[in-house]
Structures are given as C-alpha cells and as structure tokens.
N, C-alpha and C. Protein backbone atom coordinates (compact mmCIF):
# COMPACT_ATOMS: atom_id res chain seq x y z
N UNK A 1 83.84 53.59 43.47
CA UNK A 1 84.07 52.30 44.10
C UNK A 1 83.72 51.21 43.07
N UNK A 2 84.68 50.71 42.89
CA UNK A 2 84.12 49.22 42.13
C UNK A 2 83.55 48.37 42.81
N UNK A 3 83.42 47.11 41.21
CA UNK A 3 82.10 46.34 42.27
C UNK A 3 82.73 45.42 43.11
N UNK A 4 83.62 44.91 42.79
CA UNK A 4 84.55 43.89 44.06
C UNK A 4 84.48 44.62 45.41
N UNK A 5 85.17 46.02 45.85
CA UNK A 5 84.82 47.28 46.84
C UNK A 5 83.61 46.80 47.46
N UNK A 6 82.71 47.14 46.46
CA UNK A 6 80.99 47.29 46.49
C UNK A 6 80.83 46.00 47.60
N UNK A 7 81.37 45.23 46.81
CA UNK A 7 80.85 43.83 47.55
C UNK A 7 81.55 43.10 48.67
N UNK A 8 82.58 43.66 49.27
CA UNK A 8 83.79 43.37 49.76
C UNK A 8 83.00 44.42 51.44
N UNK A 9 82.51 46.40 50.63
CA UNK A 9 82.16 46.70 51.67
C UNK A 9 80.56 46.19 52.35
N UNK A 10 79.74 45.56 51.72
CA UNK A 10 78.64 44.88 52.37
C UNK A 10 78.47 43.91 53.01
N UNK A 11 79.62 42.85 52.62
CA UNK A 11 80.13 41.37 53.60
C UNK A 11 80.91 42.00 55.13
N UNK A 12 81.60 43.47 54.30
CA UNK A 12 82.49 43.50 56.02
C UNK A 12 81.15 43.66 57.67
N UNK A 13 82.22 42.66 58.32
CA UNK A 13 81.44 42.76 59.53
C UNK A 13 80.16 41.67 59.53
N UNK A 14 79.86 41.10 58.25
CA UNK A 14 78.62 40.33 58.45
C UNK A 14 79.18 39.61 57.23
N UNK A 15 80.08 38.51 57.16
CA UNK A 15 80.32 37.98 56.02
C UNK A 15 79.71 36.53 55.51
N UNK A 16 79.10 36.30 56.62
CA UNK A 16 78.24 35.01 56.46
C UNK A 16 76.81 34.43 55.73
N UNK A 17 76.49 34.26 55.24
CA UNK A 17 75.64 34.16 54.05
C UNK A 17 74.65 32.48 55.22
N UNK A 18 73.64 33.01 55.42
CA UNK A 18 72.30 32.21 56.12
C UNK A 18 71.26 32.21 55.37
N UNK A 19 70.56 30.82 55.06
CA UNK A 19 69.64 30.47 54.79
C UNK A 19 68.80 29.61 55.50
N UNK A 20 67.89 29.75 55.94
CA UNK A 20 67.16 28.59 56.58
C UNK A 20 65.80 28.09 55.88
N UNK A 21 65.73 27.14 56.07
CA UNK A 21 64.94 26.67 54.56
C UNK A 21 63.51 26.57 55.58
N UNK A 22 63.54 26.07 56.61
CA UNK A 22 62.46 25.82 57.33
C UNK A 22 61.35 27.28 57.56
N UNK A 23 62.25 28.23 58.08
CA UNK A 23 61.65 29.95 58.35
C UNK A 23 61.59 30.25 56.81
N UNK A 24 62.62 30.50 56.09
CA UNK A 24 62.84 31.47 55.09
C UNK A 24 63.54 32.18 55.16
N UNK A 25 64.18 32.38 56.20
CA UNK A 25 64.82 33.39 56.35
C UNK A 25 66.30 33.43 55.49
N UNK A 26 66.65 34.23 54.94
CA UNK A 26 67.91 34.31 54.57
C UNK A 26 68.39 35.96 55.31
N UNK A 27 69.68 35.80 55.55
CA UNK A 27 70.26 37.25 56.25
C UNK A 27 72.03 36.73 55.84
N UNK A 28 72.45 38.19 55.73
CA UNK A 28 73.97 37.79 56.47
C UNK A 28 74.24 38.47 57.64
N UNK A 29 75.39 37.37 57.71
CA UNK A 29 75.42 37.57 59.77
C UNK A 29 77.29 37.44 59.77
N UNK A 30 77.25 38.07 61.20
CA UNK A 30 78.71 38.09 61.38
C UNK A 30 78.97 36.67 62.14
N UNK A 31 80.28 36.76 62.36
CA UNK A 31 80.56 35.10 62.84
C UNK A 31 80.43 34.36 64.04
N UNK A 32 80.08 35.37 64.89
CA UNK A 32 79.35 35.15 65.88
C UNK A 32 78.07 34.17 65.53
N UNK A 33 76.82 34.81 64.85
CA UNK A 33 75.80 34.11 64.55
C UNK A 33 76.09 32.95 63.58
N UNK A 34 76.98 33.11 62.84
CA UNK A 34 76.98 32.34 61.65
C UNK A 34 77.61 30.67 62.82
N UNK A 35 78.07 30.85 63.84
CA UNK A 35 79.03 29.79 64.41
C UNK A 35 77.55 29.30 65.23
N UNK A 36 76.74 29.79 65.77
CA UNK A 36 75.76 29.68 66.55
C UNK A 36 74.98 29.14 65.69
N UNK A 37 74.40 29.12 64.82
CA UNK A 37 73.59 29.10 63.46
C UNK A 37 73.94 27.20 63.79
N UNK A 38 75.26 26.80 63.47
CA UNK A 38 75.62 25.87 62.83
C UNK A 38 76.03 25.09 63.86
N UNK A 39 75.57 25.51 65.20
CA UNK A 39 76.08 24.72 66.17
C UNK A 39 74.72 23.83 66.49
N UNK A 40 73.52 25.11 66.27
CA UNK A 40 72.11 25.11 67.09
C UNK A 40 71.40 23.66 65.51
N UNK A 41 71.88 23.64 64.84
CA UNK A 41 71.23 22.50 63.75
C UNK A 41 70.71 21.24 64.48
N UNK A 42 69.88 20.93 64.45
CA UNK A 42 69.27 19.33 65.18
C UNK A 42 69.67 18.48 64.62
N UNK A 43 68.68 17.20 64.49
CA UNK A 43 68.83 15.94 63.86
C UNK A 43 68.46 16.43 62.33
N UNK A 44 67.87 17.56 62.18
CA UNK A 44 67.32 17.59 60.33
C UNK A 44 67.26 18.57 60.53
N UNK A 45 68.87 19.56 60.44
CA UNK A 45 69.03 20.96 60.18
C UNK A 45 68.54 21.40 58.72
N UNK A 46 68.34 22.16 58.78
CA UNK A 46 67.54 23.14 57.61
C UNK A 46 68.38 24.57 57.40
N UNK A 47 69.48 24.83 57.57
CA UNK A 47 69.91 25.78 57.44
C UNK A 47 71.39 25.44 56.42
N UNK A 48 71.23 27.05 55.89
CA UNK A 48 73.10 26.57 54.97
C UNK A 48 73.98 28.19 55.63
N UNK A 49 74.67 27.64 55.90
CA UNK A 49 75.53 28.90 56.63
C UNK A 49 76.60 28.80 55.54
N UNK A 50 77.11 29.96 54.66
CA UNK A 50 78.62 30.13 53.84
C UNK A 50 78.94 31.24 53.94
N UNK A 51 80.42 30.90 53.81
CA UNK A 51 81.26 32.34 53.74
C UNK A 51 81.17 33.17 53.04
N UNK A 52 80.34 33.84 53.41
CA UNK A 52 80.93 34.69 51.57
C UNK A 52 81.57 35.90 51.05
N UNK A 53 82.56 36.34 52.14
CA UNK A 53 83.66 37.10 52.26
C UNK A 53 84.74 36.12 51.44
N UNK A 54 85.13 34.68 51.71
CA UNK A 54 86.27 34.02 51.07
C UNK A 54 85.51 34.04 50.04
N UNK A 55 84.04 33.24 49.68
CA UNK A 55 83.69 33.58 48.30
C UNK A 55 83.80 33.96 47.40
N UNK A 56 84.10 35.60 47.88
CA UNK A 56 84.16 36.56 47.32
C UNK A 56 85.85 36.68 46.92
N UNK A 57 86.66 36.65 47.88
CA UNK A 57 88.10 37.12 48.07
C UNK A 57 88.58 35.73 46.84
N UNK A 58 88.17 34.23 46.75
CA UNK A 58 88.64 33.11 45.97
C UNK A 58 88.03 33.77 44.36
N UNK A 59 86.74 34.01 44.28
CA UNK A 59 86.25 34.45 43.06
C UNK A 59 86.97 35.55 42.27
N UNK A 60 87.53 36.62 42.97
CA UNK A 60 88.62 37.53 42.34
C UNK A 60 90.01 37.08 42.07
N UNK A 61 90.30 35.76 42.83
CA UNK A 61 91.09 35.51 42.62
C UNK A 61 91.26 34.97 41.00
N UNK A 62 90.44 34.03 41.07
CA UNK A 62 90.25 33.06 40.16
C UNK A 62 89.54 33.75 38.59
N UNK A 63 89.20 34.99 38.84
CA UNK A 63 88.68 35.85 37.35
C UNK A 63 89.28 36.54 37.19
N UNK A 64 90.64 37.00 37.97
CA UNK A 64 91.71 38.04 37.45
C UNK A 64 90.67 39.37 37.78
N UNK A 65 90.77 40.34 36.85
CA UNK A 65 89.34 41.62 36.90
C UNK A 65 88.54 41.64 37.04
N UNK A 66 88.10 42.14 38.13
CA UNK A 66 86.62 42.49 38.39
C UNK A 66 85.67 43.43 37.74
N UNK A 67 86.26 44.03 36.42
CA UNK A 67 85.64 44.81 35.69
C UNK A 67 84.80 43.61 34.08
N UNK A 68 85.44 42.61 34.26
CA UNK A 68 85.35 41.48 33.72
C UNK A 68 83.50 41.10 33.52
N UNK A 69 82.84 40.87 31.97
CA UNK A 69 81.71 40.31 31.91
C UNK A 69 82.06 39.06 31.31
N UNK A 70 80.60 38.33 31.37
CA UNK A 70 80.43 37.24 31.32
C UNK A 70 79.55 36.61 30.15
N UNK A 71 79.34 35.91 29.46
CA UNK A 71 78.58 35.15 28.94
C UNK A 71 77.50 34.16 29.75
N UNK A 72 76.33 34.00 29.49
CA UNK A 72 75.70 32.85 29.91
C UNK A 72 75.91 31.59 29.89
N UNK A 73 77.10 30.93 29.30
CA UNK A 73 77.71 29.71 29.29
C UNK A 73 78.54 29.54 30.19
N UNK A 74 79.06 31.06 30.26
CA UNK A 74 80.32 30.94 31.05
C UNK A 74 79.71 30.62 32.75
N UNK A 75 79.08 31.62 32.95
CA UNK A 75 77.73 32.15 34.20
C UNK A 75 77.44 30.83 34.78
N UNK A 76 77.16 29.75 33.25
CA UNK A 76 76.05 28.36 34.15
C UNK A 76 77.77 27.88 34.87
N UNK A 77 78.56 27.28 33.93
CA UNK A 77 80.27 26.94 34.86
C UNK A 77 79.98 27.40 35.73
N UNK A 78 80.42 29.21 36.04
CA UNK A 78 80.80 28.88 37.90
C UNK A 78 79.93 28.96 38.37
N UNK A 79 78.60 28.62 38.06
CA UNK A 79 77.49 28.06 39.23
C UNK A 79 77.41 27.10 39.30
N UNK A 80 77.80 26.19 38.41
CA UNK A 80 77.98 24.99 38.41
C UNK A 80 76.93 23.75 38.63
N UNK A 81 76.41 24.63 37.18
CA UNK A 81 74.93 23.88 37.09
C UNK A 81 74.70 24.20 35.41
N UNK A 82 73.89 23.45 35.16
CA UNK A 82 73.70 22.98 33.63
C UNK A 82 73.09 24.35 33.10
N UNK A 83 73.48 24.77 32.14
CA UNK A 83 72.51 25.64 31.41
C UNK A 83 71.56 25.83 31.64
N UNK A 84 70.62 24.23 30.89
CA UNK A 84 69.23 24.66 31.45
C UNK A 84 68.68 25.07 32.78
N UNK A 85 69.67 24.99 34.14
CA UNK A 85 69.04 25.23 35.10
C UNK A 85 69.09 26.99 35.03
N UNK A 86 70.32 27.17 34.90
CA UNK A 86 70.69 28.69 34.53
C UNK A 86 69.48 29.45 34.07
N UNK A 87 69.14 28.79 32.49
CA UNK A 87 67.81 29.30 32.00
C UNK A 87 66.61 29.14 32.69
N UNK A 88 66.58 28.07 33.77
CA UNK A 88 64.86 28.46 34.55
C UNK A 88 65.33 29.54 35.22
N UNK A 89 66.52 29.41 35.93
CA UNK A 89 66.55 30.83 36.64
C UNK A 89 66.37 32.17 36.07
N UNK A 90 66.63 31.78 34.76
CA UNK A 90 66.44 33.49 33.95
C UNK A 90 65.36 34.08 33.32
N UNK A 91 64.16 32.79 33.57
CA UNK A 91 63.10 32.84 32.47
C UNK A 91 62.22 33.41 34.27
N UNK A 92 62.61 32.32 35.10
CA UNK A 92 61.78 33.40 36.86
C UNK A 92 62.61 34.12 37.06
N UNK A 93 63.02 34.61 36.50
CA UNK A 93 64.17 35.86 36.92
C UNK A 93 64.52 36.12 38.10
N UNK A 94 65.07 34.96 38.35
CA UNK A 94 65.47 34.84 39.62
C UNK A 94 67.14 35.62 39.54
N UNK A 95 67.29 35.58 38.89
CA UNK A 95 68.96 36.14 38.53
C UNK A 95 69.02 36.82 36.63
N UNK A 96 69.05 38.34 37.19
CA UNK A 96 68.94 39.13 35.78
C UNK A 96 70.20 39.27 35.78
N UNK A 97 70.48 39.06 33.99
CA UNK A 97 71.82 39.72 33.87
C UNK A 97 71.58 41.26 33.84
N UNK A 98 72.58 42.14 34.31
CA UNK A 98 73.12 43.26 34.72
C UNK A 98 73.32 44.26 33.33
N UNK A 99 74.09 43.64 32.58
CA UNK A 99 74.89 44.23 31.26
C UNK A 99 73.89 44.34 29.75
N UNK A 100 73.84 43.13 29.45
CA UNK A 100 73.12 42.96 28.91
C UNK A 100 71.53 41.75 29.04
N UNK A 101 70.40 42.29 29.18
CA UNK A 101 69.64 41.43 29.47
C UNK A 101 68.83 41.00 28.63
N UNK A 102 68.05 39.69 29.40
CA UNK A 102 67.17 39.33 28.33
C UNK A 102 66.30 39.53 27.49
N UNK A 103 66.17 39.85 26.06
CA UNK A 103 65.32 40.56 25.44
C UNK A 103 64.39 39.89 24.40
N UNK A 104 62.86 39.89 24.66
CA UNK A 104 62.28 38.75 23.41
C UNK A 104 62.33 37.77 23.79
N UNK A 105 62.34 37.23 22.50
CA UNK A 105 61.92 35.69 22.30
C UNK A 105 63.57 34.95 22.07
N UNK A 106 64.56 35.74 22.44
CA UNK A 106 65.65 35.08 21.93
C UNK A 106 66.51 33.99 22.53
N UNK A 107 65.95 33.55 23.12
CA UNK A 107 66.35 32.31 24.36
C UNK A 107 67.82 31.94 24.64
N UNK A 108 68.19 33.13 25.80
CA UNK A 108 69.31 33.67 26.13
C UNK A 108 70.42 33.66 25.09
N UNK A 109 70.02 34.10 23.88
CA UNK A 109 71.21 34.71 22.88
C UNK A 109 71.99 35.95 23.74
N UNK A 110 73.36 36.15 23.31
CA UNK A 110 73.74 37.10 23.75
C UNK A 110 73.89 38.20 24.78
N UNK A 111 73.19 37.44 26.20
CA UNK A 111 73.31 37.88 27.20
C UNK A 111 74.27 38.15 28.38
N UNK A 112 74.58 38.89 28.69
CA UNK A 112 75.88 39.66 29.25
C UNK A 112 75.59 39.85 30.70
N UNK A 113 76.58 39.40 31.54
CA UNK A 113 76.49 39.14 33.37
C UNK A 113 77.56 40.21 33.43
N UNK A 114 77.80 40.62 34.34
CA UNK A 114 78.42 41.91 35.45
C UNK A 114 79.60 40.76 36.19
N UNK A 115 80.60 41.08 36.39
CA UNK A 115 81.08 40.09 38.00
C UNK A 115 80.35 39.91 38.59
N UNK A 116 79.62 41.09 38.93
CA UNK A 116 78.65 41.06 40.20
C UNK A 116 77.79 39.97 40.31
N UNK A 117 77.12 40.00 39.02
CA UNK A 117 76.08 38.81 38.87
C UNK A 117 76.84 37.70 38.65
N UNK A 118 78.15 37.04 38.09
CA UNK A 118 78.56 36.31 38.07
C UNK A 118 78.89 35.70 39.42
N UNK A 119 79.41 36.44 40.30
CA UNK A 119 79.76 36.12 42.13
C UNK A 119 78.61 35.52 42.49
N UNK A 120 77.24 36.30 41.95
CA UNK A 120 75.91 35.86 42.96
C UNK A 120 75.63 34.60 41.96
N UNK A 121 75.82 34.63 41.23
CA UNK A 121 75.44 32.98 40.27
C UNK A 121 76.29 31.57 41.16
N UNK A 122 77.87 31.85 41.39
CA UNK A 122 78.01 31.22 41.88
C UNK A 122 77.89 30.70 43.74
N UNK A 123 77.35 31.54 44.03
CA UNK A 123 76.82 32.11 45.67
C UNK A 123 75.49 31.07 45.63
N UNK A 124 74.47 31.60 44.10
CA UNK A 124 73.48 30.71 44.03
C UNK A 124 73.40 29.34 43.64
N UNK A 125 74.42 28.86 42.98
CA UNK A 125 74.66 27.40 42.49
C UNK A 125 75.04 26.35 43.76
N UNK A 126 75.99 26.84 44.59
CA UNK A 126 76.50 26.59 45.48
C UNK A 126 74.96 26.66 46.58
N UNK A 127 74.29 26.97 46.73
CA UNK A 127 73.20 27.02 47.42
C UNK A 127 72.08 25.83 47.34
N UNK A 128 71.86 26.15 45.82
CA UNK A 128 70.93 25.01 45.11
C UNK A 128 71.50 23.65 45.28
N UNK A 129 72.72 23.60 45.34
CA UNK A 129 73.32 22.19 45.64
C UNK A 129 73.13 21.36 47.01
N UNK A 130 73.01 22.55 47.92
CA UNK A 130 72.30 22.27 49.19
C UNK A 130 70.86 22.48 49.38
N UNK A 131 70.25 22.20 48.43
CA UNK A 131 69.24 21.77 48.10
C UNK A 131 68.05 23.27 48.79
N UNK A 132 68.92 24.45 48.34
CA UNK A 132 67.58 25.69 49.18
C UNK A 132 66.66 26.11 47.54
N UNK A 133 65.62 26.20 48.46
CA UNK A 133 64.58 26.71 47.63
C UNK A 133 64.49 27.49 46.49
N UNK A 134 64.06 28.27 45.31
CA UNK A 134 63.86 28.83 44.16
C UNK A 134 63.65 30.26 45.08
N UNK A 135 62.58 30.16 45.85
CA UNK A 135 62.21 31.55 46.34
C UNK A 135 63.19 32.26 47.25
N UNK A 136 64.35 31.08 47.67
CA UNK A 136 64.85 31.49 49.23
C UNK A 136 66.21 32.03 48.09
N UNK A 137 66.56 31.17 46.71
CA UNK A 137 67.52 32.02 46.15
C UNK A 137 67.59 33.36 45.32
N UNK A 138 66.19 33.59 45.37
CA UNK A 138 66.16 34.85 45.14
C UNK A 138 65.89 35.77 45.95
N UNK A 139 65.73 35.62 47.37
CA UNK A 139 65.79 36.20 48.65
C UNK A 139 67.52 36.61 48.70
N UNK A 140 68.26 35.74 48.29
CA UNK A 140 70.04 36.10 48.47
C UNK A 140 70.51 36.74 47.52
N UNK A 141 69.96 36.86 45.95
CA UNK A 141 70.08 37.66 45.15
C UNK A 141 69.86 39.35 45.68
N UNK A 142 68.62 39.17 46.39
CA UNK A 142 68.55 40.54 46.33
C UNK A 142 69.57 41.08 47.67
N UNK A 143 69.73 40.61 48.35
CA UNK A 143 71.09 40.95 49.40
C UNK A 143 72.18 41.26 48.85
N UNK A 144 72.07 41.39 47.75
CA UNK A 144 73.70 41.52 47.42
C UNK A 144 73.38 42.98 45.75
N UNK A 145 72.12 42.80 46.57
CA UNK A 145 71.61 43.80 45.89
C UNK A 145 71.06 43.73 44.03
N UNK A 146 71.13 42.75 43.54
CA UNK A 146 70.90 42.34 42.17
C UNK A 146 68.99 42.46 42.48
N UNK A 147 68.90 42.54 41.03
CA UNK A 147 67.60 42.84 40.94
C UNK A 147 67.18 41.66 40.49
N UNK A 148 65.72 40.95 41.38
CA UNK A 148 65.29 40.21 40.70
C UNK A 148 63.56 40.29 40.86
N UNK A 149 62.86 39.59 40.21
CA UNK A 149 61.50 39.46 40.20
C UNK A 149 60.65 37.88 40.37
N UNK A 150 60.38 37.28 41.10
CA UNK A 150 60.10 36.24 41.61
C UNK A 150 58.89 36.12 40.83
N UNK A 151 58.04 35.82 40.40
CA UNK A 151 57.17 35.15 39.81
C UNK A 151 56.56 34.11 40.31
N UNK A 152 55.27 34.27 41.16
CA UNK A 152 54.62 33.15 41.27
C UNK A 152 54.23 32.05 40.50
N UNK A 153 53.85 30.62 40.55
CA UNK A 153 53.81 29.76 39.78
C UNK A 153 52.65 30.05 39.16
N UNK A 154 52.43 30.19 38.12
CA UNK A 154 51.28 29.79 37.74
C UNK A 154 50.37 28.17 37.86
N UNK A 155 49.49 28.49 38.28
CA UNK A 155 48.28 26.90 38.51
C UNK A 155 47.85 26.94 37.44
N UNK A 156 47.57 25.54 37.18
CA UNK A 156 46.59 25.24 36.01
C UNK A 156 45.18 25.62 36.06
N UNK A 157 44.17 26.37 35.19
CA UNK A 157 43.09 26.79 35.13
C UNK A 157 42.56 25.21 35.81
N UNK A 158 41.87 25.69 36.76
CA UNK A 158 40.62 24.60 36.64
C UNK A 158 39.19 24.16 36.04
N UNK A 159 39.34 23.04 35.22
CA UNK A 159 38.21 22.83 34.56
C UNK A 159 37.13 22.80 35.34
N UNK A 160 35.76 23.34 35.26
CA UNK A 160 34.68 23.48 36.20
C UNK A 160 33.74 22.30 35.04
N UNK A 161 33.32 21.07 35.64
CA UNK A 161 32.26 20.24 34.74
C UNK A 161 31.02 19.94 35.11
N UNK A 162 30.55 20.55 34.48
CA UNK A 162 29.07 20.50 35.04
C UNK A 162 28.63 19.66 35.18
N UNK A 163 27.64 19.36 36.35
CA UNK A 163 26.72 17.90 36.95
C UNK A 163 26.09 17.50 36.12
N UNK A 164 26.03 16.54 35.81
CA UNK A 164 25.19 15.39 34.75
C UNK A 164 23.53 15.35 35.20
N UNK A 165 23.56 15.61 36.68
CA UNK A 165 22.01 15.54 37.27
C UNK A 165 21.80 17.06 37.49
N UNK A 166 20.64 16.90 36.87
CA UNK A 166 20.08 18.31 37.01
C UNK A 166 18.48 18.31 37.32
C-alpha cells in the first residue's frame, strides 16, 4: 500500500481533522461530529475543524506522485510559512523529516520529507494560521502517524541570591 492509500485509508470514515485549543483535544471525526463541532462554537470558539480527506485528495492532485520527496524549502511553501518557522518546528521536532533527517550541527542542510510528511506540513501550516498551539500541532502529527518528540520548554535556571542580612 502506498502512502497516499496509507493516508486515504485512515481519513476514510473519519475525515475531519479537530482541534480544540481550549481542551487539547485533537481527534479525527466523521462528519457527523465534525458538523456538530462547528455548529456548538460560542461567542470565542476555540476549535479548528478541516477536511482532511479533500486535503489530502487536492495535495495529490497538485504534486503529481505520491512517491515524490521533498526538500525543506520546498516543505516550508506548502505549509506556507517561512523557513524559519519550519526550522523551530524541526529543532522541537515537532515534524521529523521521514527520508532523510536531521543530523548534527548542520542546520537543516540536506534534509529530505516523505509526501507523507509533506501532506502533514501542510495540514500543520494551515493549522498554525488558525492560530493552534505548538503542542496541539504535534498532537496532529502524530495522528497521521509521523513521529514526533515534543520537548518541553526549557526555564531559565533560577538565580538563588543570598540575603544581605544575616
């Protein structure tokens, strides 16, 4: 099975792509929920409901082969976001390339995306634009099965200064 297949058979029946920024929750849902989802929004909905069966079906369109890799230049385009955002995502590895990954100190030289990861780049760009979270897009990465590793923030050490009165 290829990966278009791959990804074509995990949307069937649940092709809707949910995020809710308020819970966390991300799921996909069939269109039942996904219509309910987007009905139930208040005055300051917090949720992003997308297709991502057409997603998917426009993205093959538009790359010809699905056996097709990618460059990291190419990757930030159809997410449609600047490089550098591309690169925070790759340095929290929020989105690993597949093919070839990041290795060292080489600050994304020569790194190689899958379709696969290319679909979820633009799944994730399209997300970030609706303004969802770092953690909640790597909650949708892994739905689609890509591997990623979230990384908590690091805090700044706190300086401890000792009392002047003693």
């Amino acid at each position: 099975m290829n990966d278009f297949d791959r990804l074509r058979e995990l949307l069937r029946g649940q092709p809707y792509l949910i995020v809710d920024g308020i819970s966390g929750d991300v799921r996909l849902a069939d269109r039942a929920l996904a219509f309910r989802k987007m009905t139930e929004t208040g005055l300051f909905h917090s949720q992003v409901v997308m297709d991502a069966a057409a997603a998917l079906r426009n993205f093959a369109k538009l790359t010809g082969s699905t056996d097709r890799e990618f460059g990291s230049r190419d990757v930030a385009k159809i997410a449609g976001v600047a490089y550098s955002q591309l690169y925070g995502w790759l340095m929290e590895e929020v989105l690993v390339p597949s093919v070839q990954p990041r290795q060292g100190a080489g600050r994304g030289k020569n790194l190689t995306f899958s379709w696969p990861d290319a679909y979820v780049a633009g799944l994730l760009g399209s997300l970030r634009r609706q303004g969802v979270r770092l953690e909640l897009l790597a909650q949708a990465c892994r739905l689609f099965g890509k591997p990623t590793k979230t990384k908590k923030p690091k805090r700044p050490a706190r300086k401890v200064i000792a009392s002047a009165r003693a």
